[in-house]
ModelCIF file with pLDDT and N, C-alpha, C, O atoms, coordinates in Angstrom:
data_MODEL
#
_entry.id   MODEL 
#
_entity.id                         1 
_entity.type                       polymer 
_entity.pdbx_number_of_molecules   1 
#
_entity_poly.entity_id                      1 
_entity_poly.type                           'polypeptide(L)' 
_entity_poly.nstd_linkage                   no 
_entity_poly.nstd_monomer                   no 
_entity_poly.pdbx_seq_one_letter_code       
;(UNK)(UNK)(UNK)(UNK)(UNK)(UNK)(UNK)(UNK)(UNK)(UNK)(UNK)(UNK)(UNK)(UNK)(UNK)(UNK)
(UNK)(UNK)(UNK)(UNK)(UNK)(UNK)(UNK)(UNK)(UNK)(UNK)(UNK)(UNK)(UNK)(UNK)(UNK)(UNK)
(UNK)(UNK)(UNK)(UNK)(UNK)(UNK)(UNK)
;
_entity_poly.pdbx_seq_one_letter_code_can   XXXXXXXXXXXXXXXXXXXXXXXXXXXXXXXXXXXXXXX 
_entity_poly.pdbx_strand_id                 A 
#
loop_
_entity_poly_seq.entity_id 
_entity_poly_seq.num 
_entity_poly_seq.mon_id 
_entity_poly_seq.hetero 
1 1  UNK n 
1 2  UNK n 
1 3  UNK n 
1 4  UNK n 
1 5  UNK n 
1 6  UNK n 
1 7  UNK n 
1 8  UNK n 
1 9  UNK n 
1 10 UNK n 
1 11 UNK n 
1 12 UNK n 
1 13 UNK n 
1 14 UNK n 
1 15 UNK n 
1 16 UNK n 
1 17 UNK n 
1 18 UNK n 
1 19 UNK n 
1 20 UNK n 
1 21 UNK n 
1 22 UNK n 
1 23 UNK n 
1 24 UNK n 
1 25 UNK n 
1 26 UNK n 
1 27 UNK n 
1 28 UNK n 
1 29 UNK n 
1 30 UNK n 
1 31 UNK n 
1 32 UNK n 
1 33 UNK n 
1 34 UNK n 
1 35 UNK n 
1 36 UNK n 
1 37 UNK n 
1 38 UNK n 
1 39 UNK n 
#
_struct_asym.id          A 
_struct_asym.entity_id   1 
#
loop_
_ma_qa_metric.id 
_ma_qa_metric.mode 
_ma_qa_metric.name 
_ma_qa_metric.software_group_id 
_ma_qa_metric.type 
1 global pLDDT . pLDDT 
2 local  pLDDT . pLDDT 
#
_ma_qa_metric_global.metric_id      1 
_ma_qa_metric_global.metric_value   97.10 
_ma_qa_metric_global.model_id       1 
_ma_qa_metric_global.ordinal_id     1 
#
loop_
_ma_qa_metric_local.label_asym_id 
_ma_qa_metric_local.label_comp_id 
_ma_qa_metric_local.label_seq_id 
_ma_qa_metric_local.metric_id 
_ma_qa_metric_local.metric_value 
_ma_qa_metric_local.model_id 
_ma_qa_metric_local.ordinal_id 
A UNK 1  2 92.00 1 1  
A UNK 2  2 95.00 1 2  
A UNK 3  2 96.00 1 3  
A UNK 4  2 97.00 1 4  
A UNK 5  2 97.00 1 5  
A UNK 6  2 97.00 1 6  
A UNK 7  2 97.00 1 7  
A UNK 8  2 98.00 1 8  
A UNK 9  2 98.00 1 9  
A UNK 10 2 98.00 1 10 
A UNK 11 2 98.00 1 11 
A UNK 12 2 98.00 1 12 
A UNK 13 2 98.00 1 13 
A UNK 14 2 98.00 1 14 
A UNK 15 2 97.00 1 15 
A UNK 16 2 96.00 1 16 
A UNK 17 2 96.00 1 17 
A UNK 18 2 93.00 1 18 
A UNK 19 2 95.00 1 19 
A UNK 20 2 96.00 1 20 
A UNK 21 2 96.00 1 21 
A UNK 22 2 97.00 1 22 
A UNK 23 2 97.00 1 23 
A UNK 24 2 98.00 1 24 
A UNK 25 2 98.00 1 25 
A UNK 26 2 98.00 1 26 
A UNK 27 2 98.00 1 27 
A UNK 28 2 98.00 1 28 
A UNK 29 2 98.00 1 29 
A UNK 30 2 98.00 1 30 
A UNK 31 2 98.00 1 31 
A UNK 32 2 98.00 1 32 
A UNK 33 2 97.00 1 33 
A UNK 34 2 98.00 1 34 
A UNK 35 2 98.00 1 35 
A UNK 36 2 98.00 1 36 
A UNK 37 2 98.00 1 37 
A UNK 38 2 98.00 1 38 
A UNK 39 2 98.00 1 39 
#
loop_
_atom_site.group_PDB 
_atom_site.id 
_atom_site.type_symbol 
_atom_site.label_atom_id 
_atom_site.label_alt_id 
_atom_site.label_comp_id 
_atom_site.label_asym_id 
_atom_site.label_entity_id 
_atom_site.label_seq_id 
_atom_site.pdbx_PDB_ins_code 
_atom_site.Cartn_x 
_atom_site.Cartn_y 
_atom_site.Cartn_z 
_atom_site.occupancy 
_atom_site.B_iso_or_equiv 
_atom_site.pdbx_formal_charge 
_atom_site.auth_seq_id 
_atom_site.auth_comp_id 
_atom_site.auth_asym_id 
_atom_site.auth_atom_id 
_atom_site.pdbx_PDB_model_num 
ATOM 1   N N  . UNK A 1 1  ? -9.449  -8.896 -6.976 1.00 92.00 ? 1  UNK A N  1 
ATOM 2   C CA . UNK A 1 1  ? -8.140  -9.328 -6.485 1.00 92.00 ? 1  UNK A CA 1 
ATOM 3   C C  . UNK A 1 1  ? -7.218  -8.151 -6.178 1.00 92.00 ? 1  UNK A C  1 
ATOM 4   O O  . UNK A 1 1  ? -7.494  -6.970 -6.390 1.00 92.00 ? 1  UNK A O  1 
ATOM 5   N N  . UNK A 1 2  ? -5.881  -8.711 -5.555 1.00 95.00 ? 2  UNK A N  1 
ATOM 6   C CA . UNK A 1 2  ? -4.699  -7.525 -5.459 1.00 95.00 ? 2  UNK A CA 1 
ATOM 7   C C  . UNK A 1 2  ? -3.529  -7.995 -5.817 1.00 95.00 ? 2  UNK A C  1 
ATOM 8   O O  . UNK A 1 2  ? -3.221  -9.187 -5.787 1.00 95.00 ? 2  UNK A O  1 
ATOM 9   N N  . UNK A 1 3  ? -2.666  -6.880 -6.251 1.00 96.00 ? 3  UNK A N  1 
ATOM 10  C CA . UNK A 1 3  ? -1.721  -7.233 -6.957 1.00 96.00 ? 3  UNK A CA 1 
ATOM 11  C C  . UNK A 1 3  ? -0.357  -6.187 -6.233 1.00 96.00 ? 3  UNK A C  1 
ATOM 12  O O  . UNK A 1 3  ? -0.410  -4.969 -6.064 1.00 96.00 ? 3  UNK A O  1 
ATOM 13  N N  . UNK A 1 4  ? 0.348   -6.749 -6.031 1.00 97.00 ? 4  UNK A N  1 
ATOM 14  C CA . UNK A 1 4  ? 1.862   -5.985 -5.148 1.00 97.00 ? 4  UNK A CA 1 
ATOM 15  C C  . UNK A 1 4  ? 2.828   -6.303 -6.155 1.00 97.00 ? 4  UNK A C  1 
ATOM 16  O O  . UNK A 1 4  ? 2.821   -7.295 -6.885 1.00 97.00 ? 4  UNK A O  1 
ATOM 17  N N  . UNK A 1 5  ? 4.143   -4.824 -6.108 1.00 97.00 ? 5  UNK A N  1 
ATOM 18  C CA . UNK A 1 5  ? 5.203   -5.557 -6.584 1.00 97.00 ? 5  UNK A CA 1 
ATOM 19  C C  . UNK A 1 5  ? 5.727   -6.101 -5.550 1.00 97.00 ? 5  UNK A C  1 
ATOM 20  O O  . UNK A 1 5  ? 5.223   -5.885 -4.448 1.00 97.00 ? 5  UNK A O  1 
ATOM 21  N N  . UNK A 1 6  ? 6.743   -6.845 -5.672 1.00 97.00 ? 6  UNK A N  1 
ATOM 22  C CA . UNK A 1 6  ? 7.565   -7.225 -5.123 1.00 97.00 ? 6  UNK A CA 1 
ATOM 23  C C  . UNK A 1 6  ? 8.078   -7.118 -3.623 1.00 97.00 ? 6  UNK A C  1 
ATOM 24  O O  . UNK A 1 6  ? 8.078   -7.781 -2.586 1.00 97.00 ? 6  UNK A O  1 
ATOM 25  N N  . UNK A 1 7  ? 8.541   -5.825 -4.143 1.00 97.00 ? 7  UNK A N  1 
ATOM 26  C CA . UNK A 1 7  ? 9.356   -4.694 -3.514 1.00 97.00 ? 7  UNK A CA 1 
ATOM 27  C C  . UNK A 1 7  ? 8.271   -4.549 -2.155 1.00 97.00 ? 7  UNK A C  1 
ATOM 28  O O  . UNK A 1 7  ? 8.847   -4.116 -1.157 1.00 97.00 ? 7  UNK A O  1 
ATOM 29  N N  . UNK A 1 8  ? 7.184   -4.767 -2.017 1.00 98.00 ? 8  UNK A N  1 
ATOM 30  C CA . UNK A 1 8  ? 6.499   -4.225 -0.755 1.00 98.00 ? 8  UNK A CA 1 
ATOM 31  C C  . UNK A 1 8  ? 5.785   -5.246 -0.508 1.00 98.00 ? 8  UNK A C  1 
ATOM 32  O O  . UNK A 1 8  ? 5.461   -5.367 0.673  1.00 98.00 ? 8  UNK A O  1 
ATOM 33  N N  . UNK A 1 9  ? 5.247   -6.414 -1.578 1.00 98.00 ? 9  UNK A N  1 
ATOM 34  C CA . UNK A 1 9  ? 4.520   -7.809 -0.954 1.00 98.00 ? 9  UNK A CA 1 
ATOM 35  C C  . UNK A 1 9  ? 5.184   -8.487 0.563  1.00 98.00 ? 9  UNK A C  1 
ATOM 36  O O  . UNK A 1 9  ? 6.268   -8.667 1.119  1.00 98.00 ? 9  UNK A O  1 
ATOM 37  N N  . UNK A 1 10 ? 4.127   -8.645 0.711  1.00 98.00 ? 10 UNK A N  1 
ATOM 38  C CA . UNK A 1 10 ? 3.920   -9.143 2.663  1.00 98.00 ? 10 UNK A CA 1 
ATOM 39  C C  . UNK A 1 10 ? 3.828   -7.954 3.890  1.00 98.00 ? 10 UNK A C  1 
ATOM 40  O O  . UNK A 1 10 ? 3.135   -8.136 4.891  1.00 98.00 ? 10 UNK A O  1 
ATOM 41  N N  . UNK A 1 11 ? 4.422   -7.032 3.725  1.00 98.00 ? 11 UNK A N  1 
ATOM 42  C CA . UNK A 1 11 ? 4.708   -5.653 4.339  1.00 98.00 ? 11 UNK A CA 1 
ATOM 43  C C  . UNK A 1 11 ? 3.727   -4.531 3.761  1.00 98.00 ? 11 UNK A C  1 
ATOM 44  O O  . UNK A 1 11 ? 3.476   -3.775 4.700  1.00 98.00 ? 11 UNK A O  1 
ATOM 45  N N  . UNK A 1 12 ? 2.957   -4.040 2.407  1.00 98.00 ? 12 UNK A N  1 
ATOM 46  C CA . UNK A 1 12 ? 2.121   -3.426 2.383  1.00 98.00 ? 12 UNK A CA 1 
ATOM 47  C C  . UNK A 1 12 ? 0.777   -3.992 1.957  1.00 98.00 ? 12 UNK A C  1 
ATOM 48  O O  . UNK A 1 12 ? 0.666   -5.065 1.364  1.00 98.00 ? 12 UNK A O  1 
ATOM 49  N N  . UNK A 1 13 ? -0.618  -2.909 2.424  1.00 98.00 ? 13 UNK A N  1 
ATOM 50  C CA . UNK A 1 13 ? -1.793  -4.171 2.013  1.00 98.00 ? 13 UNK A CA 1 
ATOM 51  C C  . UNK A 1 13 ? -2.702  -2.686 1.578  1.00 98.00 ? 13 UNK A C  1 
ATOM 52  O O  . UNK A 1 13 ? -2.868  -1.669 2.252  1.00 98.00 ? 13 UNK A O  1 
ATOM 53  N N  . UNK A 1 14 ? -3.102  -2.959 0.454  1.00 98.00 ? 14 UNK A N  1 
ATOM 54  C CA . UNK A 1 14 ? -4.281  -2.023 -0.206 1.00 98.00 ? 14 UNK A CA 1 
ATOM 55  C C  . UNK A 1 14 ? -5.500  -2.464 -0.268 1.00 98.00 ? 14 UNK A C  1 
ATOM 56  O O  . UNK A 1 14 ? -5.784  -3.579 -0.706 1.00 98.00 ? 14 UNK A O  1 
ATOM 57  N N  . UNK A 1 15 ? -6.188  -1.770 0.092  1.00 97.00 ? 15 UNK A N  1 
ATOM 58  C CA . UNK A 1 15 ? -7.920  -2.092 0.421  1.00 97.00 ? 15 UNK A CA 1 
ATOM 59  C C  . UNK A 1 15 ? -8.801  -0.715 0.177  1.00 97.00 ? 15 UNK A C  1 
ATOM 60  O O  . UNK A 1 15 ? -8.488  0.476  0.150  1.00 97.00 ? 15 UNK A O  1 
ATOM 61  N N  . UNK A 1 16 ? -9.676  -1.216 0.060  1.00 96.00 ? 16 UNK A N  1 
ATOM 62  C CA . UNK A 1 16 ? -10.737 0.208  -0.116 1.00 96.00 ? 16 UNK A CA 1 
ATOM 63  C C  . UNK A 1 16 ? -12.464 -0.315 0.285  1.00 96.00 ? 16 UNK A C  1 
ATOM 64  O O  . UNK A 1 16 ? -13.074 -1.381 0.361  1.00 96.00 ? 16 UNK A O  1 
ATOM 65  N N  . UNK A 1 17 ? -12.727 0.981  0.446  1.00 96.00 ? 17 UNK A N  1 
ATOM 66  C CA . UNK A 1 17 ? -13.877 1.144  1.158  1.00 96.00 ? 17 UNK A CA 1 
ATOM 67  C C  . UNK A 1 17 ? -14.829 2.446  0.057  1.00 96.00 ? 17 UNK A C  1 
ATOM 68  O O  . UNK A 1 17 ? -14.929 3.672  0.008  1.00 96.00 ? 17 UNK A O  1 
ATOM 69  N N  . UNK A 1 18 ? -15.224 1.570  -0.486 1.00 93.00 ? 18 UNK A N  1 
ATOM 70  C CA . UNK A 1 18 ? -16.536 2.148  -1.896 1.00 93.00 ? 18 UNK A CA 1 
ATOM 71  C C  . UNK A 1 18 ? -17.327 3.268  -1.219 1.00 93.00 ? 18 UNK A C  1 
ATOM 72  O O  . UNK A 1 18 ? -17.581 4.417  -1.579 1.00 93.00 ? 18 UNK A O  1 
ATOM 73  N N  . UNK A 1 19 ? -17.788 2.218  0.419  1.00 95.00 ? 19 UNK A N  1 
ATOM 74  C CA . UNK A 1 19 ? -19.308 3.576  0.302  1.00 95.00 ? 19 UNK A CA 1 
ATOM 75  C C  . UNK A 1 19 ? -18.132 4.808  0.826  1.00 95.00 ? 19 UNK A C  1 
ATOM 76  O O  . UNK A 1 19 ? -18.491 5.904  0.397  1.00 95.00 ? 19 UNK A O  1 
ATOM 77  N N  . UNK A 1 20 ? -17.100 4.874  1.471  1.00 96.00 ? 20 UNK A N  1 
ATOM 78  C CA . UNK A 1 20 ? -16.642 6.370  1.829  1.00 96.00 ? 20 UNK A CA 1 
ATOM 79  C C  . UNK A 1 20 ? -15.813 6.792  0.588  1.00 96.00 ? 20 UNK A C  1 
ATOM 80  O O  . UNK A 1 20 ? -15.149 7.827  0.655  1.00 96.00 ? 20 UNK A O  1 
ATOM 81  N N  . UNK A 1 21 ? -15.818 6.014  -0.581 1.00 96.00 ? 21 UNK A N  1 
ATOM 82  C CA . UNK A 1 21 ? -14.718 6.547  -1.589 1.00 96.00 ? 21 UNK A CA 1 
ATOM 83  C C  . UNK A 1 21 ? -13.792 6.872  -1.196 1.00 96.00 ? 21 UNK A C  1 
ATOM 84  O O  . UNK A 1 21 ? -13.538 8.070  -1.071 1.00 96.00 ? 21 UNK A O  1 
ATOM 85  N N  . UNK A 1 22 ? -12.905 5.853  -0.839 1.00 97.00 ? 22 UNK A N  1 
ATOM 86  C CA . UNK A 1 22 ? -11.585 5.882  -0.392 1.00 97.00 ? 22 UNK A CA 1 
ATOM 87  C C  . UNK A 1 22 ? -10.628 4.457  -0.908 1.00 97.00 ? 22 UNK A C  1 
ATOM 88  O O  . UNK A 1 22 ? -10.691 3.230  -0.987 1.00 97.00 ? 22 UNK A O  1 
ATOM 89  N N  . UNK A 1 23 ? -9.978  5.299  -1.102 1.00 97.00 ? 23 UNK A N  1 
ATOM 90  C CA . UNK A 1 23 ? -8.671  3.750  -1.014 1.00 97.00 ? 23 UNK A CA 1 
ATOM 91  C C  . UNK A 1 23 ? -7.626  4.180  -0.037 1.00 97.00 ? 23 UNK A C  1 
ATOM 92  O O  . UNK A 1 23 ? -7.430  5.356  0.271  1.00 97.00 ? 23 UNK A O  1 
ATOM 93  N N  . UNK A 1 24 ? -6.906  3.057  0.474  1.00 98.00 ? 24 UNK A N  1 
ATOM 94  C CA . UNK A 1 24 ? -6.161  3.006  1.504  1.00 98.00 ? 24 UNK A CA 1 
ATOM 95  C C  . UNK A 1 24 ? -4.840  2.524  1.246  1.00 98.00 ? 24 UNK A C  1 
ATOM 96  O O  . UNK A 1 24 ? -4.795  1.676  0.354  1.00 98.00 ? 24 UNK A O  1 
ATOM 97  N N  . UNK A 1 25 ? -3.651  2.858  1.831  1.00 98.00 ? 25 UNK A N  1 
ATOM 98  C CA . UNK A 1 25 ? -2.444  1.895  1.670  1.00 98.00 ? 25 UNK A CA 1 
ATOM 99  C C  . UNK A 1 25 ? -1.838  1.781  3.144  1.00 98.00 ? 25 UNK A C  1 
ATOM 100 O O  . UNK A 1 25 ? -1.297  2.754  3.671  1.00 98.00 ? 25 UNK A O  1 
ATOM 101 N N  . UNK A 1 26 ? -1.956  0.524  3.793  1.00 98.00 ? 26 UNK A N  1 
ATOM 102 C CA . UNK A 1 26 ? -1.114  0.391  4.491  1.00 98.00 ? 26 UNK A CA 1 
ATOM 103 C C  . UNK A 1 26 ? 0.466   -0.175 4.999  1.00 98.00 ? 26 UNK A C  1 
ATOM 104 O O  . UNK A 1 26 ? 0.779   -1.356 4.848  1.00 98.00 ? 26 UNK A O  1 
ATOM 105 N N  . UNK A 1 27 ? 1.137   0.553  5.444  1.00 98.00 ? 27 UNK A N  1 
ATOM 106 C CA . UNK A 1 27 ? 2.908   0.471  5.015  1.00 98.00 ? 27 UNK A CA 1 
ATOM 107 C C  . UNK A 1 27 ? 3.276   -0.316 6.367  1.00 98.00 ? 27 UNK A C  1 
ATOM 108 O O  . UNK A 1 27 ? 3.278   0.427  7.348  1.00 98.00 ? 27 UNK A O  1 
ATOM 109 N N  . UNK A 1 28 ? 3.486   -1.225 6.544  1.00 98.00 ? 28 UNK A N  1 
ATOM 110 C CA . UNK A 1 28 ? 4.367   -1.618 7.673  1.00 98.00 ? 28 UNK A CA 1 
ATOM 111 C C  . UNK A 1 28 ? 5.528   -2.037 7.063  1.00 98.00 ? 28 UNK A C  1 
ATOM 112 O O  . UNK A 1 28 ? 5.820   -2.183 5.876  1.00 98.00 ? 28 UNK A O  1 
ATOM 113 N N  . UNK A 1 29 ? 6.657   -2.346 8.963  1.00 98.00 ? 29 UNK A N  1 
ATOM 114 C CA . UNK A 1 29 ? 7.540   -2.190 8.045  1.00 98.00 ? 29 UNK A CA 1 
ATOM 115 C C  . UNK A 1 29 ? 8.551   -1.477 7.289  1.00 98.00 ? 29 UNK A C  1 
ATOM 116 O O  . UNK A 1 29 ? 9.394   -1.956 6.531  1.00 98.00 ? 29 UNK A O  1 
ATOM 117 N N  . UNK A 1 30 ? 8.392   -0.531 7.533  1.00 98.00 ? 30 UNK A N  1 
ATOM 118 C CA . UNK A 1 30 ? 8.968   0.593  6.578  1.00 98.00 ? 30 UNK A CA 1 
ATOM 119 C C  . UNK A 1 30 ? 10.772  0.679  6.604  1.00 98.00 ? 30 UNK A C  1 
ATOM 120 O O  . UNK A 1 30 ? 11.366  0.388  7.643  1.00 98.00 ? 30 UNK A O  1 
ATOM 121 N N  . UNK A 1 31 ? 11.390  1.028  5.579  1.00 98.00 ? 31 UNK A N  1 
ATOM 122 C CA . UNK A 1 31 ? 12.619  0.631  4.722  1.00 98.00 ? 31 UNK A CA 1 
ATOM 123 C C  . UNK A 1 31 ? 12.666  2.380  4.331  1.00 98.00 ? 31 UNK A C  1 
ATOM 124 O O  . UNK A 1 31 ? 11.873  3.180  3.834  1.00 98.00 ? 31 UNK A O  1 
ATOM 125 N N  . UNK A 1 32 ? 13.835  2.423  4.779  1.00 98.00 ? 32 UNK A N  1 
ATOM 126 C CA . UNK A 1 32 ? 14.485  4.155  3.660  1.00 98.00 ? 32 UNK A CA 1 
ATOM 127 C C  . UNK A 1 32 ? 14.133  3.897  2.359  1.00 98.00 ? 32 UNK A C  1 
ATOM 128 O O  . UNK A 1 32 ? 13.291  4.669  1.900  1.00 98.00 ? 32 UNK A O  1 
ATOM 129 N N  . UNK A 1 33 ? 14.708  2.672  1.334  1.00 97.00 ? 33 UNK A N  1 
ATOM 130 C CA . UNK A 1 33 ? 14.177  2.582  0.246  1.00 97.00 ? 33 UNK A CA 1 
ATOM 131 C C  . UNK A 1 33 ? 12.712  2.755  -0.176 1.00 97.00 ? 33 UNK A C  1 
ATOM 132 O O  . UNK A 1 33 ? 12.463  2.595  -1.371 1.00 97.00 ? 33 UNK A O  1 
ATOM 133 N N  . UNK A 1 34 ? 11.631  3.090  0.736  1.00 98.00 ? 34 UNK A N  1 
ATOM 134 C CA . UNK A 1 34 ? 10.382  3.665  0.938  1.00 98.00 ? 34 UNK A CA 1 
ATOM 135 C C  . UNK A 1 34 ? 9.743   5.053  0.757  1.00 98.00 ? 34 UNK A C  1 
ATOM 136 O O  . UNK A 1 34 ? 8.651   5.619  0.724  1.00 98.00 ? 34 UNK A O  1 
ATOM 137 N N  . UNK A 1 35 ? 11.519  5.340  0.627  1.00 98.00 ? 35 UNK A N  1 
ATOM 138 C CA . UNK A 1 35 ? 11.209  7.251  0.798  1.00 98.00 ? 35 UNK A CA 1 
ATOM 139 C C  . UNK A 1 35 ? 10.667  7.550  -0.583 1.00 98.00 ? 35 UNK A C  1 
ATOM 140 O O  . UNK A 1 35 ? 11.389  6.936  -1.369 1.00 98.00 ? 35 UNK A O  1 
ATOM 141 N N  . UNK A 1 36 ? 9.941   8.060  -1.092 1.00 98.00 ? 36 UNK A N  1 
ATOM 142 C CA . UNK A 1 36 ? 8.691   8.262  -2.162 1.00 98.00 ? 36 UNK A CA 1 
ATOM 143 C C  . UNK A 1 36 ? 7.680   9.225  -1.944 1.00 98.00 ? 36 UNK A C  1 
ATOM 144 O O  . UNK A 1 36 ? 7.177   9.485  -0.851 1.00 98.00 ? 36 UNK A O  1 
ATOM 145 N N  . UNK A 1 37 ? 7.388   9.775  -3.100 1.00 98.00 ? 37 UNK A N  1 
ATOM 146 C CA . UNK A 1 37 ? 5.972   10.716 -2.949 1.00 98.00 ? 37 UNK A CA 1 
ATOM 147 C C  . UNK A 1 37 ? 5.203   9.347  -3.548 1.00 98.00 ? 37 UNK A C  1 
ATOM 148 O O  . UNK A 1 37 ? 5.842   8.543  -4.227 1.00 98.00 ? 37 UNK A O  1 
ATOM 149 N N  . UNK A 1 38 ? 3.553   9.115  -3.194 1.00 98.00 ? 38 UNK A N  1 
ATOM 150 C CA . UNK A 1 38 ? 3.278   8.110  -3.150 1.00 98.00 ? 38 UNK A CA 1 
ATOM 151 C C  . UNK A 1 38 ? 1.666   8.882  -4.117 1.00 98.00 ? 38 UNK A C  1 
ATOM 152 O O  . UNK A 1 38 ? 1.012   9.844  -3.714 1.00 98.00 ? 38 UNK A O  1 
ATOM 153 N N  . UNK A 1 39 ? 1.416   8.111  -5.356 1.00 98.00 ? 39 UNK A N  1 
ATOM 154 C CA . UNK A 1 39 ? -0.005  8.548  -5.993 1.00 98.00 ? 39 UNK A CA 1 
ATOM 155 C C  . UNK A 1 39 ? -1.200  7.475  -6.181 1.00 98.00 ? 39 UNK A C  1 
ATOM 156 O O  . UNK A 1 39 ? -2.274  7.827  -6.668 1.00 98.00 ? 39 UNK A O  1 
#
C-alpha cells in the first residue's frame, strides 16, 4: 500500500521500481509551502 500526509494527498504519488532500485516521488501541483530539502 501507500500512505500520504495530508499536506500533499491527491497532488503527490510515490512509486518504485525494485528491478532499477529506485524510488520515485512525483510532485504536481506544486505550492511555495513545498519549498523543502526532500529525503
Amino acid at each position: 500500500p501507500r500512505l500520504y500526509a495530508n499536506s500533499v494527498k491527491g497532488r503527490f504519488t510515490i512509486s518504485r521500481d525494485n528491478a532499477k532500485n529506485t524510488v520515485y516521488l512525483q510532485m504536481n501541483s506544486l505550492k511555495p509551502e513545498d519549498t523543502s530539502v526532500y529525503y
